[in-house]
C-alpha atoms as a PDB file:
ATOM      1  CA  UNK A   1     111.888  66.940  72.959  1.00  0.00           C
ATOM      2  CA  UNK A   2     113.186  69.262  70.267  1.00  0.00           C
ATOM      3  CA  UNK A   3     115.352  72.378  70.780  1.00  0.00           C
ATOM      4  CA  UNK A   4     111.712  74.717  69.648  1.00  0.00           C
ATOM      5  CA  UNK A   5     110.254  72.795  72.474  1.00  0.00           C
ATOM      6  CA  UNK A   6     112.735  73.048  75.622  1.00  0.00           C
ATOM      7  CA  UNK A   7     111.484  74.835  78.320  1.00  0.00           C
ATOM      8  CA  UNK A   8     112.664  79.018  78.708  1.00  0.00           C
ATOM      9  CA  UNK A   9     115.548  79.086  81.095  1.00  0.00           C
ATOM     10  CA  UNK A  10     113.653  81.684  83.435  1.00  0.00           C
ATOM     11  CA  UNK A  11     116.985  82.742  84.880  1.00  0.00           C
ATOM     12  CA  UNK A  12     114.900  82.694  88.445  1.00  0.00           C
ATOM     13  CA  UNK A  13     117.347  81.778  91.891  1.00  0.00           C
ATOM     14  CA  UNK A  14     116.242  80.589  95.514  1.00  0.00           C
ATOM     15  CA  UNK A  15     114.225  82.357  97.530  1.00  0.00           C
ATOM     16  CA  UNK A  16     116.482  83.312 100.563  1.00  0.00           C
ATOM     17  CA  UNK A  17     114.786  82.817 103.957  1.00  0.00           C
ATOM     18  CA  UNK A  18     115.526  85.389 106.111  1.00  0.00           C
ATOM     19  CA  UNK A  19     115.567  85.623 110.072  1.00  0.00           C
ATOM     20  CA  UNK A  20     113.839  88.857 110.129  1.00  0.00           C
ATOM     21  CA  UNK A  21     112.830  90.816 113.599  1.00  0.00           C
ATOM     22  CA  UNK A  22     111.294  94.053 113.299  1.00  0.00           C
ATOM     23  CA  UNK A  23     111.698  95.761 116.616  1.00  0.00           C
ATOM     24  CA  UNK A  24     108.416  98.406 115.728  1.00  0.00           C
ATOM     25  CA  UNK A  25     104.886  97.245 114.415  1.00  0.00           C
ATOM     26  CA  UNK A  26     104.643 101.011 113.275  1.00  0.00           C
ATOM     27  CA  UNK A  27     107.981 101.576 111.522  1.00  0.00           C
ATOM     28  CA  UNK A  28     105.706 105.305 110.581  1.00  0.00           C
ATOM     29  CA  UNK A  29     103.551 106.886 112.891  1.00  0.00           C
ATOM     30  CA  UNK A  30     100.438 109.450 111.710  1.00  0.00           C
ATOM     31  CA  UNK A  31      98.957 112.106 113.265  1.00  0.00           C
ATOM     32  CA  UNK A  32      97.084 115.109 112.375  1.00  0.00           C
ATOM     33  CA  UNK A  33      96.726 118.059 114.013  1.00  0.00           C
ATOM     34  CA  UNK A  34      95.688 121.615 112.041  1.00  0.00           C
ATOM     35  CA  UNK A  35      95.496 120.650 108.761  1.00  0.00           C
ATOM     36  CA  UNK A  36      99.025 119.140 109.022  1.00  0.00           C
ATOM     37  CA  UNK A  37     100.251 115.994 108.807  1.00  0.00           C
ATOM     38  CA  UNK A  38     102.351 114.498 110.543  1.00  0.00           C
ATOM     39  CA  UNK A  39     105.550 111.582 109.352  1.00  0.00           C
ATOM     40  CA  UNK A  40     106.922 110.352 112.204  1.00  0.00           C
ATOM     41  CA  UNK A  41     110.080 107.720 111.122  1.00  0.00           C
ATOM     42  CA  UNK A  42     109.881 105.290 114.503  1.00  0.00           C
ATOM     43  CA  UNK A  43     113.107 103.214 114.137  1.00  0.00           C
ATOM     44  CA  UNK A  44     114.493 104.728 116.903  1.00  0.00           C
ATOM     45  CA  UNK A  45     116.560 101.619 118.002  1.00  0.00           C
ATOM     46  CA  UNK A  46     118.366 101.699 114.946  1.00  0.00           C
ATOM     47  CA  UNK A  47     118.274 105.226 114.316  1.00  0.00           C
ATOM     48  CA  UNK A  48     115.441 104.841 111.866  1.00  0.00           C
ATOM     49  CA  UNK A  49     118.038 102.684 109.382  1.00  0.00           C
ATOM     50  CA  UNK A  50     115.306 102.130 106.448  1.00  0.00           C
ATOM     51  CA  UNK A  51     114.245  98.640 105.829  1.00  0.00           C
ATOM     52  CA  UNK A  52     110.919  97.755 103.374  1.00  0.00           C
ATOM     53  CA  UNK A  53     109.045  97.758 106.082  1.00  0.00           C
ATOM     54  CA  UNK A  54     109.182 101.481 106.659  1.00  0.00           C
ATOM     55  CA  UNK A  55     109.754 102.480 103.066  1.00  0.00           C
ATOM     56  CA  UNK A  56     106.114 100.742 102.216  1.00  0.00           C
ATOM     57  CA  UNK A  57     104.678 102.238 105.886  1.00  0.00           C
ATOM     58  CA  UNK A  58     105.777 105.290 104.716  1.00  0.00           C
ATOM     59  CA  UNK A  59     104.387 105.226 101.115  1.00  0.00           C
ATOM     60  CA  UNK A  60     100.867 104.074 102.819  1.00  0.00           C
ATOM     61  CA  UNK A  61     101.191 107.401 105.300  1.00  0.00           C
ATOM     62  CA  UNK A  62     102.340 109.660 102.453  1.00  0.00           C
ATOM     63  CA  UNK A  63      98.901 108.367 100.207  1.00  0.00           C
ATOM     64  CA  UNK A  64      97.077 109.006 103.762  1.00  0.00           C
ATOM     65  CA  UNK A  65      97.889 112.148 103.914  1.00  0.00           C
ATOM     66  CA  UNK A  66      97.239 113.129  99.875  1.00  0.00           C
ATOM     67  CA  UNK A  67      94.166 111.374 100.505  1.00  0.00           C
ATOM     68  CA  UNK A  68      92.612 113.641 103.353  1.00  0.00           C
ATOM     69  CA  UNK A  69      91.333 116.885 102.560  1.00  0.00           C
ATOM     70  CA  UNK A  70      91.590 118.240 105.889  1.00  0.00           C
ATOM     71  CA  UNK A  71      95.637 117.928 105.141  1.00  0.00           C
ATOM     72  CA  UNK A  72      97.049 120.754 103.492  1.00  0.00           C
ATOM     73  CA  UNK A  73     100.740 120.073 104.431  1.00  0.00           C
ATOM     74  CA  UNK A  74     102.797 117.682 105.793  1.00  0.00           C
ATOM     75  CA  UNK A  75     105.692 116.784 107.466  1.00  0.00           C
ATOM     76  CA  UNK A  76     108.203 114.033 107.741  1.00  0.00           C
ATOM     77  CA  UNK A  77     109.736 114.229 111.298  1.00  0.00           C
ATOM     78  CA  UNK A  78     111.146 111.285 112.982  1.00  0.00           C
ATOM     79  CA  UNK A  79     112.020 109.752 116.498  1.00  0.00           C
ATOM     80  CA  UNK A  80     115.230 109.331 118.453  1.00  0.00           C
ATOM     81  CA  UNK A  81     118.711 110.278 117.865  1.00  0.00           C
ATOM     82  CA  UNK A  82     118.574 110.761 114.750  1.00  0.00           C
ATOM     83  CA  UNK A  83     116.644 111.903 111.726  1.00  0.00           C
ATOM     84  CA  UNK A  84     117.865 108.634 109.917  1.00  0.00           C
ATOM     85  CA  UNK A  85     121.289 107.131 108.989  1.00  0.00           C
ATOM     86  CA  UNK A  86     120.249 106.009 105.884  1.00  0.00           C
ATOM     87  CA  UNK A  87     119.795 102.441 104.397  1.00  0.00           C
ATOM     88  CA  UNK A  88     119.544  99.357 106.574  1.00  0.00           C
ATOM     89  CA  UNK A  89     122.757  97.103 106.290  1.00  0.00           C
ATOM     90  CA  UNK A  90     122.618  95.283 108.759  1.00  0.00           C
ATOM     91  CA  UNK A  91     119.946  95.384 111.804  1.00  0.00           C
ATOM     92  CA  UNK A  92     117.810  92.679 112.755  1.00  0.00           C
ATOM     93  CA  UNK A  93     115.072  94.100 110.372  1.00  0.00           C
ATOM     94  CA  UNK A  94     116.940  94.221 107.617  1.00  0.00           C
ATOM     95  CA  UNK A  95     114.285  92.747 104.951  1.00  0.00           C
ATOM     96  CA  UNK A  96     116.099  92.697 101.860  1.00  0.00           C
ATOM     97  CA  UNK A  97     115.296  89.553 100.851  1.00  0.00           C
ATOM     98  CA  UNK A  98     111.743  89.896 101.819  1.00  0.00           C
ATOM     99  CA  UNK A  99     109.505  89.628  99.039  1.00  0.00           C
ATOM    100  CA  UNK A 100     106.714  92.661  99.078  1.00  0.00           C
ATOM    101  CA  UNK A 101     103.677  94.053  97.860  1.00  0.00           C
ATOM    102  CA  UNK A 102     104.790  95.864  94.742  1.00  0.00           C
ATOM    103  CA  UNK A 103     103.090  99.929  93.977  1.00  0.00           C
ATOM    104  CA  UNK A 104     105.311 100.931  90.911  1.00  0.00           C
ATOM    105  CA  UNK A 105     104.759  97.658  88.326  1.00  0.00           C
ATOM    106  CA  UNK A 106     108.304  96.247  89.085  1.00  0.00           C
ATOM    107  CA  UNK A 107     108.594  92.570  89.365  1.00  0.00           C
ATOM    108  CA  UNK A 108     109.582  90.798  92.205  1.00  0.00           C
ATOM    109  CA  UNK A 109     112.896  90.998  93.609  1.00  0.00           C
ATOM    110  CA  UNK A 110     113.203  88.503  95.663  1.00  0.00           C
ATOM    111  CA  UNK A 111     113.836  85.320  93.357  1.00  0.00           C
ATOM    112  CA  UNK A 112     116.052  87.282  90.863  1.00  0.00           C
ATOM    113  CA  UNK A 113     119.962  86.277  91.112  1.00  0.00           C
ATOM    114  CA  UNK A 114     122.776  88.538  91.800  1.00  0.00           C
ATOM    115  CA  UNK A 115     122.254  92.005  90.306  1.00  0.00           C
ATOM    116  CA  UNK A 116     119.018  91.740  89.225  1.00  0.00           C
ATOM    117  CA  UNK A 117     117.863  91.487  92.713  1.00  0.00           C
ATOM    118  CA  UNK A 118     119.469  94.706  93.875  1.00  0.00           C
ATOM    119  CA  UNK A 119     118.298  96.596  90.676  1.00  0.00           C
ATOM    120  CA  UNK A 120     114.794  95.287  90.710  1.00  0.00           C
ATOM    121  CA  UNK A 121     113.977  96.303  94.131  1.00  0.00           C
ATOM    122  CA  UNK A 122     115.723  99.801  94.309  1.00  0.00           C
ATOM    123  CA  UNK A 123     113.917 100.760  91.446  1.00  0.00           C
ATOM    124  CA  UNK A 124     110.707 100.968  93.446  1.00  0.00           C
ATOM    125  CA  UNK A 125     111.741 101.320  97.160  1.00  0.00           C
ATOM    126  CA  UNK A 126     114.146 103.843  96.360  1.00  0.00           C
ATOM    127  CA  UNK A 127     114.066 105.773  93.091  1.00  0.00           C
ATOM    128  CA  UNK A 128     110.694 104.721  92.689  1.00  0.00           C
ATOM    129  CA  UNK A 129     109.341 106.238  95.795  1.00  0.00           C
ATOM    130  CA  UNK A 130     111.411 108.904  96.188  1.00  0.00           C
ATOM    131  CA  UNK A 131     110.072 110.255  92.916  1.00  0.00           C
ATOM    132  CA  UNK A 132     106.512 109.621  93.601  1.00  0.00           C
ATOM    133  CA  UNK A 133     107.251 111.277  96.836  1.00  0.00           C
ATOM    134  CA  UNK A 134     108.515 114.339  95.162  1.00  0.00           C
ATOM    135  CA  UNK A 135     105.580 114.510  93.751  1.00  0.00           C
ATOM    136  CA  UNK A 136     103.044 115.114  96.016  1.00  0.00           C
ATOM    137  CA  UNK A 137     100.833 117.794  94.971  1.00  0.00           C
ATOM    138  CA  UNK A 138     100.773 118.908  98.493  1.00  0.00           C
ATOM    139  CA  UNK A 139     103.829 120.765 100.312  1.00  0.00           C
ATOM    140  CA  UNK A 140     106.027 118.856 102.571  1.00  0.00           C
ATOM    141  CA  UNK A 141     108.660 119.879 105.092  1.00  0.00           C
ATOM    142  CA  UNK A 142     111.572 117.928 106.074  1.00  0.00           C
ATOM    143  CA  UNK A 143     111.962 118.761 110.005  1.00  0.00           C
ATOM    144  CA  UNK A 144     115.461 117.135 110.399  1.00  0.00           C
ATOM    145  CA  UNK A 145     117.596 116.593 113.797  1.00  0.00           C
ATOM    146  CA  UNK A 146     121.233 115.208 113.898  1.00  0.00           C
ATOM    147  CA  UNK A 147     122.238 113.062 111.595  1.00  0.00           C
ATOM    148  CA  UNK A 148     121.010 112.675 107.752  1.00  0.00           C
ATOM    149  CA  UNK A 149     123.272 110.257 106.606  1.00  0.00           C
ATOM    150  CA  UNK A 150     123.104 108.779 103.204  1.00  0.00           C
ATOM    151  CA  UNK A 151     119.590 107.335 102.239  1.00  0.00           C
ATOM    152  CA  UNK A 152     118.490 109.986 104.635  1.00  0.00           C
ATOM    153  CA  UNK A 153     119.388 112.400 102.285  1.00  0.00           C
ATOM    154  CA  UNK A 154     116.814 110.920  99.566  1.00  0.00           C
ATOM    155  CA  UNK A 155     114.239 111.442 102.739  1.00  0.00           C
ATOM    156  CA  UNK A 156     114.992 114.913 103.124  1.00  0.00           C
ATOM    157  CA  UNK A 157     115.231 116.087  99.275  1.00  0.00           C
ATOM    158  CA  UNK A 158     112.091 114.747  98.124  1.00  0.00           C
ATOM    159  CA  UNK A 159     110.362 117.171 100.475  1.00  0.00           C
ATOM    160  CA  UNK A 160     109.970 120.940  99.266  1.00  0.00           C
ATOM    161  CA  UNK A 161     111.526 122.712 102.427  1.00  0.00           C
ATOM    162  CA  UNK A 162     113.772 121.662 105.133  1.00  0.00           C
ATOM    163  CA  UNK A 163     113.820 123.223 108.506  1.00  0.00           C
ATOM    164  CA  UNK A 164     116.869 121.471 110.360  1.00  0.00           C
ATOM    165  CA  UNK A 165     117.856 122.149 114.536  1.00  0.00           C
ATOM    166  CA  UNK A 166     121.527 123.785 115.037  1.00  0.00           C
ATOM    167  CA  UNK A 167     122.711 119.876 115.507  1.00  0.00           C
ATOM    168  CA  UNK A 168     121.422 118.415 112.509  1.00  0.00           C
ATOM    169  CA  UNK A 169     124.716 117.505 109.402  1.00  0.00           C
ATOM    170  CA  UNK A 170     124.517 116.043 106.595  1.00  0.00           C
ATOM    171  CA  UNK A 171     126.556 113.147 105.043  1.00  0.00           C
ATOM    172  CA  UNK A 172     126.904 111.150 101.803  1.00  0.00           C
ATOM    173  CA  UNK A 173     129.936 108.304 102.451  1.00  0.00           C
ATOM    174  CA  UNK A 174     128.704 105.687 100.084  1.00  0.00           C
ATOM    175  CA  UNK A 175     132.145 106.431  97.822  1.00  0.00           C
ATOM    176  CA  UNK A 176     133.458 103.911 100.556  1.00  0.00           C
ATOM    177  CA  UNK A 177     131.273 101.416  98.744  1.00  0.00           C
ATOM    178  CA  UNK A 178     132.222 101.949  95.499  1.00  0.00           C
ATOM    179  CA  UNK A 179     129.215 104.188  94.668  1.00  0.00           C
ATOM    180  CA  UNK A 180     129.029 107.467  92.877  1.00  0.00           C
ATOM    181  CA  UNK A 181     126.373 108.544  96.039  1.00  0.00           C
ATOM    182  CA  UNK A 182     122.998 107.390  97.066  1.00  0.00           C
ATOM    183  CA  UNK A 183     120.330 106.205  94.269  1.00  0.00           C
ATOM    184  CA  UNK A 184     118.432 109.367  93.801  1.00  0.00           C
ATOM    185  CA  UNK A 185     121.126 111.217  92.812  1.00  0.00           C
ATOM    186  CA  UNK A 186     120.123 114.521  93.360  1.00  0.00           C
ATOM    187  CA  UNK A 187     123.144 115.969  94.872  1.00  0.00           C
ATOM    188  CA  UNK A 188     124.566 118.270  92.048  1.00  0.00           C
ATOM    189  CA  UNK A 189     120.927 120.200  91.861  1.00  0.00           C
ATOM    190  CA  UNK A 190     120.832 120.490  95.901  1.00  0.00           C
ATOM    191  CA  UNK A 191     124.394 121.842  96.124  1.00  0.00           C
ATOM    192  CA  UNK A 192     126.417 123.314  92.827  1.00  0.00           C
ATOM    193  CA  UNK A 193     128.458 120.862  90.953  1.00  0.00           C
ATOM    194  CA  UNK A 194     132.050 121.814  92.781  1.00  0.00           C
ATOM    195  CA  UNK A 195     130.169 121.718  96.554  1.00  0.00           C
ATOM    196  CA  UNK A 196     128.390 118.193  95.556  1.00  0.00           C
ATOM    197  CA  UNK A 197     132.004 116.725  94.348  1.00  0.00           C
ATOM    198  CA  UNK A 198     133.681 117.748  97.449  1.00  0.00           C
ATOM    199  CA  UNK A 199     130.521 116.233  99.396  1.00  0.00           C
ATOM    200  CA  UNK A 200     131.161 113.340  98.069  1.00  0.00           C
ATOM    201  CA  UNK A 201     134.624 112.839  97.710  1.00  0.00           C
ATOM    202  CA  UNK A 202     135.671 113.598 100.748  1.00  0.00           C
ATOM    203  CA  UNK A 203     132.419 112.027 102.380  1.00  0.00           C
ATOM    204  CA  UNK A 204     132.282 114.175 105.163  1.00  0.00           C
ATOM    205  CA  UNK A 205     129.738 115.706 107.696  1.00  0.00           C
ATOM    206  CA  UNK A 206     128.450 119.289 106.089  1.00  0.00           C
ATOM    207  CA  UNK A 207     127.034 120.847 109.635  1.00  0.00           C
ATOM    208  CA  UNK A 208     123.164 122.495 109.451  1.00  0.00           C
ATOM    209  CA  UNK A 209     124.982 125.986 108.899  1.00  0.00           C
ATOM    210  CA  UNK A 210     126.588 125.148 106.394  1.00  0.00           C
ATOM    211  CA  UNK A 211     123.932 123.487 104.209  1.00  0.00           C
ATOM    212  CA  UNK A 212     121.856 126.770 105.311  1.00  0.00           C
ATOM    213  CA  UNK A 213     124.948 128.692 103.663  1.00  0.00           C
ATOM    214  CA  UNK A 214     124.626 126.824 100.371  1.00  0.00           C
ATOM    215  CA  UNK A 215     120.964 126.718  99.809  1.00  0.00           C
ATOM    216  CA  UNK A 216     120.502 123.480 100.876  1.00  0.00           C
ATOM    217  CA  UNK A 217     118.185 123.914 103.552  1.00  0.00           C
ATOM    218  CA  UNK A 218     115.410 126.775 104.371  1.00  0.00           C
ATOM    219  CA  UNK A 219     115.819 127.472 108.208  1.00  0.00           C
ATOM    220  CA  UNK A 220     118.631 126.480 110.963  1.00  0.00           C
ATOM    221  CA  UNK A 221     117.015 126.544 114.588  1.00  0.00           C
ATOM    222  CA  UNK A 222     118.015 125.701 118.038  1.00  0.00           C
ATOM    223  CA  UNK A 223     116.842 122.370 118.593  1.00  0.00           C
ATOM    224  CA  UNK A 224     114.382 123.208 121.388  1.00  0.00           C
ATOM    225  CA  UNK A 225     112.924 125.209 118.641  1.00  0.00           C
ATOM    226  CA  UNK A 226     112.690 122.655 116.063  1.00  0.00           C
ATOM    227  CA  UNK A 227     109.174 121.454 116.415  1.00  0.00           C
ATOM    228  CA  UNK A 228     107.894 124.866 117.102  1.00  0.00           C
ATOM    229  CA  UNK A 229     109.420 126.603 113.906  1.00  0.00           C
ATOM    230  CA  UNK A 230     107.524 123.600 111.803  1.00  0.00           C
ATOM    231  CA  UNK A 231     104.775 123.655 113.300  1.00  0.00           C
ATOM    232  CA  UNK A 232     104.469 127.486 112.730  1.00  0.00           C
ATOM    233  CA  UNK A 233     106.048 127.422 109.042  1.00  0.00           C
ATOM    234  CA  UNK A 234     103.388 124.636 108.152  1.00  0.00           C
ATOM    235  CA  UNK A 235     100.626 126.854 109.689  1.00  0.00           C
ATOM    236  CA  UNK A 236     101.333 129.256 107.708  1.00  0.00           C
ATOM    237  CA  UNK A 237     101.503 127.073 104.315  1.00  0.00           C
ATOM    238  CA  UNK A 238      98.235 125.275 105.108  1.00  0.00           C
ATOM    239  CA  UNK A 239      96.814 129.015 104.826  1.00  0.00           C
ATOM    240  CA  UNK A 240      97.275 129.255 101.624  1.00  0.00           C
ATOM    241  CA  UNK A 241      94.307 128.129  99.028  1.00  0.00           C
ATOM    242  CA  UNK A 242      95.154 124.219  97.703  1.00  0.00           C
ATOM    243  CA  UNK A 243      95.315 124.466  94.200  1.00  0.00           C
ATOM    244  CA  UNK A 244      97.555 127.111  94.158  1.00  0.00           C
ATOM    245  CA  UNK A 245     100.320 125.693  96.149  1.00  0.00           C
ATOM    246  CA  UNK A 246      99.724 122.486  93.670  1.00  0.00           C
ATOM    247  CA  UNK A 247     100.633 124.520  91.167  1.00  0.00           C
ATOM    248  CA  UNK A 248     103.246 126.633  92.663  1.00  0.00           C
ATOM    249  CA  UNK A 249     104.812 123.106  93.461  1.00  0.00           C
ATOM    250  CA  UNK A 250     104.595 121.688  90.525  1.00  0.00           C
ATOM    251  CA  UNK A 251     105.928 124.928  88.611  1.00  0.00           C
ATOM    252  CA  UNK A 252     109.177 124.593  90.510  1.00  0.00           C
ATOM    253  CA  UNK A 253     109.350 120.886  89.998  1.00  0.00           C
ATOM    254  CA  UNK A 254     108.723 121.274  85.920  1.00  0.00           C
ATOM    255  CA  UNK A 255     111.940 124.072  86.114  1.00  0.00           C
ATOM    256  CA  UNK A 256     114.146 121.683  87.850  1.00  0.00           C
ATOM    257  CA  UNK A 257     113.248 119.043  85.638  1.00  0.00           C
ATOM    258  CA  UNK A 258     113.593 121.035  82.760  1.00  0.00           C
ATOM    259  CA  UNK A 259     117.165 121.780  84.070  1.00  0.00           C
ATOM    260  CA  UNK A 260     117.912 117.903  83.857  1.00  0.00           C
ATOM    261  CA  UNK A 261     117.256 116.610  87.219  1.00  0.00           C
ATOM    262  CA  UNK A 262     115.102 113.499  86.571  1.00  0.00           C
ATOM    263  CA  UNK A 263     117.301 112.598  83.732  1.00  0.00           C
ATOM    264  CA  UNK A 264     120.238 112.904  85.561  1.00  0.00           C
ATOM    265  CA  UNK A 265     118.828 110.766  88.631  1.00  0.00           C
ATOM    266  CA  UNK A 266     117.998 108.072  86.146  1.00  0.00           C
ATOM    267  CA  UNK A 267     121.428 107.684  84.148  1.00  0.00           C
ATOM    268  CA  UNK A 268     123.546 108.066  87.730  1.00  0.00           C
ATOM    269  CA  UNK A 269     120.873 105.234  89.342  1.00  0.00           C
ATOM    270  CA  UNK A 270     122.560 103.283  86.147  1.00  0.00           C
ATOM    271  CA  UNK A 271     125.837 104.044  87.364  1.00  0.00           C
ATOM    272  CA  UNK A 272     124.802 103.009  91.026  1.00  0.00           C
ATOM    273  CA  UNK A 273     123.759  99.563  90.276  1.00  0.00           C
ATOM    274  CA  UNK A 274     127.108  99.157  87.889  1.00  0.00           C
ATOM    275  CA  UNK A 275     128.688  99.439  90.927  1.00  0.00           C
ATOM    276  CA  UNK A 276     126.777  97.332  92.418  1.00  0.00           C
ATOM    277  CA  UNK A 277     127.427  94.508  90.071  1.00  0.00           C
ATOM    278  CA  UNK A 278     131.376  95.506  90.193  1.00  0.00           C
ATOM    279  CA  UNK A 279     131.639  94.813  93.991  1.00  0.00           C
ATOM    280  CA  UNK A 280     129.536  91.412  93.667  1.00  0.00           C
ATOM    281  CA  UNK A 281     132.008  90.375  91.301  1.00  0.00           C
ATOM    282  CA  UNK A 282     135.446  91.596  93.222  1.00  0.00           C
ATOM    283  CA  UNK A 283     134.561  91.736  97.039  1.00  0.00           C
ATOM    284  CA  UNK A 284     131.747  89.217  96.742  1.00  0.00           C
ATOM    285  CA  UNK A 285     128.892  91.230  98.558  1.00  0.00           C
ATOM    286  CA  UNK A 286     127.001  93.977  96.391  1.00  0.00           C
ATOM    287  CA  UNK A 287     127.945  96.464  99.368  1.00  0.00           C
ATOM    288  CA  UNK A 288     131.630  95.314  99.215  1.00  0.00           C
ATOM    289  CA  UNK A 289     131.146  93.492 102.702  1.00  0.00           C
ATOM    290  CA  UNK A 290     130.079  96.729 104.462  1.00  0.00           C
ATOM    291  CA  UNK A 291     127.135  97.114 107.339  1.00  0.00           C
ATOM    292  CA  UNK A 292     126.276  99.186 109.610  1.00  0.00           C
ATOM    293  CA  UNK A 293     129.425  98.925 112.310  1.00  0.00           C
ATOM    294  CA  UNK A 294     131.665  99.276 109.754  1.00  0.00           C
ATOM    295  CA  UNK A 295     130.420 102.411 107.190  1.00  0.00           C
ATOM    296  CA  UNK A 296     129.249 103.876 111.283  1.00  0.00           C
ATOM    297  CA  UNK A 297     133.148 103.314 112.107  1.00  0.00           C
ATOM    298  CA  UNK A 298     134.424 105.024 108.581  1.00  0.00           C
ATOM    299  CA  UNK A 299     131.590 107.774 108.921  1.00  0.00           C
ATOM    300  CA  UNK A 300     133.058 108.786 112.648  1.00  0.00           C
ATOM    301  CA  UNK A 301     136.984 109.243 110.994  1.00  0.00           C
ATOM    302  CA  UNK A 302     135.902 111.293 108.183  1.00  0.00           C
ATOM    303  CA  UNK A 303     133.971 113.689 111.139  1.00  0.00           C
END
């Protein structure tokens, strides 16, 4: 066989079969009541740590939702302790290897080797959705409680408001991995530049008044409160005639854009996966050997 003829090295790896065990058949939960819809993250085990499983739950609920007429707004609540501590590192449902049903034309993840894999399957499951997700043409409200840690974050920021109880914080710790923060980078555009560098050098819990302080976040309530104040806020919104509320979102959305925000998401998510590729090759895991007990141990010193 001549050279011409050889076969394309594919540059494919092994398939990795994973002992997965997802402790929820409904990772989301949907309900609608008033013209609004309802998001419920129901991971409360592992305090709704997001594995594939729930990311393409919640894309299905999210399309649901856009997809009813009787839904003029909705909102992404969830159950347990906390809102959500961000990516899952480590629980039994962690799916990472898991090959899925792609929505965003990205190729499979799941035979790729080394950094390939990580890039191929953030770019839908992470900055993927969390873009379509911004763009909704109908409003969405964040209702957050305790912690928003991390991939949380993305969660939260994607919606147009956030309503938070008097216990919620917010956290970005991923320097600790090596990273420059979480893959949709939207930190400098949700706090100013100075505010978003302290965030995330210093990786440390900014409480619900605070964020309220900064602009962050729309409304701090008592925590008894917290599903009222939604509700009503939402009520209020789903008021309002359709199309203008598509357009009043998507008016915002075209300013901050215009302001650099999508660019900037895509170069840092460039950045993100450098790193990624940095700690393969020195620590010999892409997360530089971290999982859940140990970023939950760092998170707790920082305070």
């Amino acid at each position: 066989m001549s050279e011409d003829t050889q076969p394309m090295d594919l540059e494919l790896a092994p398939r990795v079969d994973a002992d997965i065990h997802y402790e929820e058949d409904e990772p989301v939960l949907f309900e609608v009541t008033e013209h609004v819809a309802y998001l419920t993250l129901n991971r409360p085990q592992v305090y709704n740590a997001q594995n594939s499983q729930m990311l393409y739950a919640l894309d299905d609920a999210f399309a649901r939702a856009v997809d009813d007429d009787a839904v003029k707004v909705i909102v992404l609540c969830a159950n347990g302790k906390h809102f959500s501590q961000g990516h899952d590192i480590g629980t039994p449902g962690r799916d990472f290897d898991k090959a899925q049903e792609r929505r965003l034309m990205w190729y499979d993840h799941s035979n790729k080797p080394e950094a390939e894999k990580a890039f191929a399957r953030e770019q839908e499951v992470y900055l993927g959705f969390c873009k379509r997700w911004r763009a909704i043409p109908k409003p969405t409200i964040a209702q957050v409680h305790r912690g928003c840690i991390a991939g949380g974050l993305m969660l939260a920021w994607v919606c147009d408001l956030i309503i938070a109880s008097d216990d919620a914080f917010f956290q970005d710790p991923v320097l600790t991995m090596g990273f420059p923060g979480v893959e949709y980078f939207a930190h400098a555009h949700e706090l100013n530049v100075r505010l978003a560098k302290e965030f995330l050098f210093l990786g440390e819990r900014m409480s619900a008044a605070r964020a309220y302080e900064i602009g962050m976040i729309n409304r701090v309530v008592p925590r008894d409160r917290l599903e009222d104040e939604v509700r009503e806020v939402a009520s209020r919104i789903a008021k309002q005639p359709r199309l203008g509320l598509v357009l009043a979102k998507q008016a915002c959305n075209h300013i901050e854009d215009l302001q650099g925000k999508t660019t900037g998401i895509d170069a840092v998510f460039g950045m993100h996966h450098f790193a990624h590729a940095q700690n393969s090759l020195v620590k010999g895991d892409y997360i530089a050997g971290h999982n859940l007990n140990t970023m939950a141990k760092s998170n707790k010193k920082k305070g």
